[in-house]
C-alpha atoms as a PDB file:
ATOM      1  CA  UNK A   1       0.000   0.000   0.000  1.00  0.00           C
ATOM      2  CA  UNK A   2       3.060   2.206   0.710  1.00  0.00           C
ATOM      3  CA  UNK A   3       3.928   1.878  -2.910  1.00  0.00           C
ATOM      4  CA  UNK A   4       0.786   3.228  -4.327  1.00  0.00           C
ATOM      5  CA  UNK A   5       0.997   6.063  -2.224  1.00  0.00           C
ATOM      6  CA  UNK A   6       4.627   6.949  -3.300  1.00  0.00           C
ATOM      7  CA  UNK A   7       3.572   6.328  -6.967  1.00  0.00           C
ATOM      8  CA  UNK A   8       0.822   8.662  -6.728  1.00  0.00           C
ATOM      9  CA  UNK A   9       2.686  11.570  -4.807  1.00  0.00           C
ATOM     10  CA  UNK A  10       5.085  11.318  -7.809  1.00  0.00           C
ATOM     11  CA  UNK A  11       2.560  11.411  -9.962  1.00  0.00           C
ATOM     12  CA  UNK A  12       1.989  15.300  -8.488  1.00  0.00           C
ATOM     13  CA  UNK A  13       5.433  16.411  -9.860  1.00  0.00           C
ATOM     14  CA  UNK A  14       5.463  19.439 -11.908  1.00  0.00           C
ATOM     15  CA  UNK A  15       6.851  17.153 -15.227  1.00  0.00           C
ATOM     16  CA  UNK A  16       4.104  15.123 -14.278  1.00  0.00           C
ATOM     17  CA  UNK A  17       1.218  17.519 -14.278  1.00  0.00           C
ATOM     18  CA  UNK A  18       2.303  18.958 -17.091  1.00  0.00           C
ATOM     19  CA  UNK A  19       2.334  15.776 -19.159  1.00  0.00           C
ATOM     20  CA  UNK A  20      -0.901  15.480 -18.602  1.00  0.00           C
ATOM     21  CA  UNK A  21      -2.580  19.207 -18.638  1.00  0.00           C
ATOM     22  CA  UNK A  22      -0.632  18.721 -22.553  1.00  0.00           C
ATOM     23  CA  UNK A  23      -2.590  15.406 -23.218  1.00  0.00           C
ATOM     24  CA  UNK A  24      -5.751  16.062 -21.918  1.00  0.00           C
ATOM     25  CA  UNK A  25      -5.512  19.996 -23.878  1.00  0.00           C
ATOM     26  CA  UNK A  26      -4.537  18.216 -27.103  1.00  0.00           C
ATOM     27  CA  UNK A  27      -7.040  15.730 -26.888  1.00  0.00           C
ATOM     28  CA  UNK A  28      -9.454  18.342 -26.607  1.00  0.00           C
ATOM     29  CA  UNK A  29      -8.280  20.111 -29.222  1.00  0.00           C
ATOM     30  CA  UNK A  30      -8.295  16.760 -31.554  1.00  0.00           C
ATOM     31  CA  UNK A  31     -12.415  15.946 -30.750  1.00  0.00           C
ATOM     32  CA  UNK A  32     -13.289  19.796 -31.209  1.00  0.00           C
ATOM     33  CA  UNK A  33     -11.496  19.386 -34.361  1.00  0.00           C
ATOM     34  CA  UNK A  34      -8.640  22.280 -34.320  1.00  0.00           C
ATOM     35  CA  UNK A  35      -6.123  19.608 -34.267  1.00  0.00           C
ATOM     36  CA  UNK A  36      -5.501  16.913 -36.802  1.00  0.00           C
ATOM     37  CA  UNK A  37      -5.231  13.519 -35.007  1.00  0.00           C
ATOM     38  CA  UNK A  38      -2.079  12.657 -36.662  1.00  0.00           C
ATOM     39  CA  UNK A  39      -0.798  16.201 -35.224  1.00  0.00           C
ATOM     40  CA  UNK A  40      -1.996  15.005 -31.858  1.00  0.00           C
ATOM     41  CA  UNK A  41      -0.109  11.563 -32.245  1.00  0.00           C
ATOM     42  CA  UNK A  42       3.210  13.546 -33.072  1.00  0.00           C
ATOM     43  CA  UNK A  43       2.774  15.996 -30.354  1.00  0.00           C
ATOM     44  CA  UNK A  44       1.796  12.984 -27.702  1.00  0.00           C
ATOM     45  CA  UNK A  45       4.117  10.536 -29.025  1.00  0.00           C
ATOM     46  CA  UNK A  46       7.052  13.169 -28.161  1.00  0.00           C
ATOM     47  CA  UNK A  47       5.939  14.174 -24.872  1.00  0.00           C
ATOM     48  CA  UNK A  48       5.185  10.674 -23.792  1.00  0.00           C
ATOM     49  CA  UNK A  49       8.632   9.510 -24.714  1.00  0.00           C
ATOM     50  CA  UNK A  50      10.039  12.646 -23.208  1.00  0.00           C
ATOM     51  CA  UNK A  51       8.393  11.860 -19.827  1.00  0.00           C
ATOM     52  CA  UNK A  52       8.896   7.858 -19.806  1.00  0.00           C
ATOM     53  CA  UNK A  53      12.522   8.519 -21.294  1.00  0.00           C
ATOM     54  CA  UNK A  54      13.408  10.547 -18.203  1.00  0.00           C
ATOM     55  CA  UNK A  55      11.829   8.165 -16.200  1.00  0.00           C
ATOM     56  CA  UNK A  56      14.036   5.467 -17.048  1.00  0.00           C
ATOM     57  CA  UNK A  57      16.697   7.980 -16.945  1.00  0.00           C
ATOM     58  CA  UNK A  58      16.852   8.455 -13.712  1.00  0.00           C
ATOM     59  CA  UNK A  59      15.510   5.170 -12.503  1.00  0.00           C
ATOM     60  CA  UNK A  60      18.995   4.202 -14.690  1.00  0.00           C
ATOM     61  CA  UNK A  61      20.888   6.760 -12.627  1.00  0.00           C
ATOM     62  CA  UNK A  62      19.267   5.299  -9.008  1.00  0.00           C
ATOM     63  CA  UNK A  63      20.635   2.021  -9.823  1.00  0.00           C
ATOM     64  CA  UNK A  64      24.008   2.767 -10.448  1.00  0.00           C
END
C-alpha cells in the first residue's frame, strides 16, 4: 500500500502535471477538431517519450 501512495505523490510532480494538462488539452483540441489527429499523435508521441525517457533515466541513474 506504501507503494501506491509513493507512486501517486510522484505522480503530483510538476513534469508530471504537465504531461498530462498537454494530453488532456490536445485531446481536446483533436475531438473539437482544431487539431488533426495525426498532429496530436506527433505531439503525444514526443511528450510521452520525453516523460517515460526521463523516467528510465533516472531510474537508470538510481541504480548505479
Amino acid at each position: 500500500m506504501e507503494e501506491v501512495w509513493k507512486r501517486l505523490g510522484n505522480l503530483l510532480t510538476i513534469k508530471s502535471i504537465v504531461t498530462l494538462a498537454l494530453t488532456a488539452v490536445f485531446a481536446w483540441l483533436t475531438c473539437a477538431g482544431q487539431v488533426s489527429a495525426d498532429q496530436f499523435l506527433t505531439v503525444f508521441t514526443v511528450v510521452v517519450a520525453f516523460y517515460f525517457g526521463t523516467q528510465a533515466e533516472r531510474s537508470a541513474q538510481k541504480k548505479s
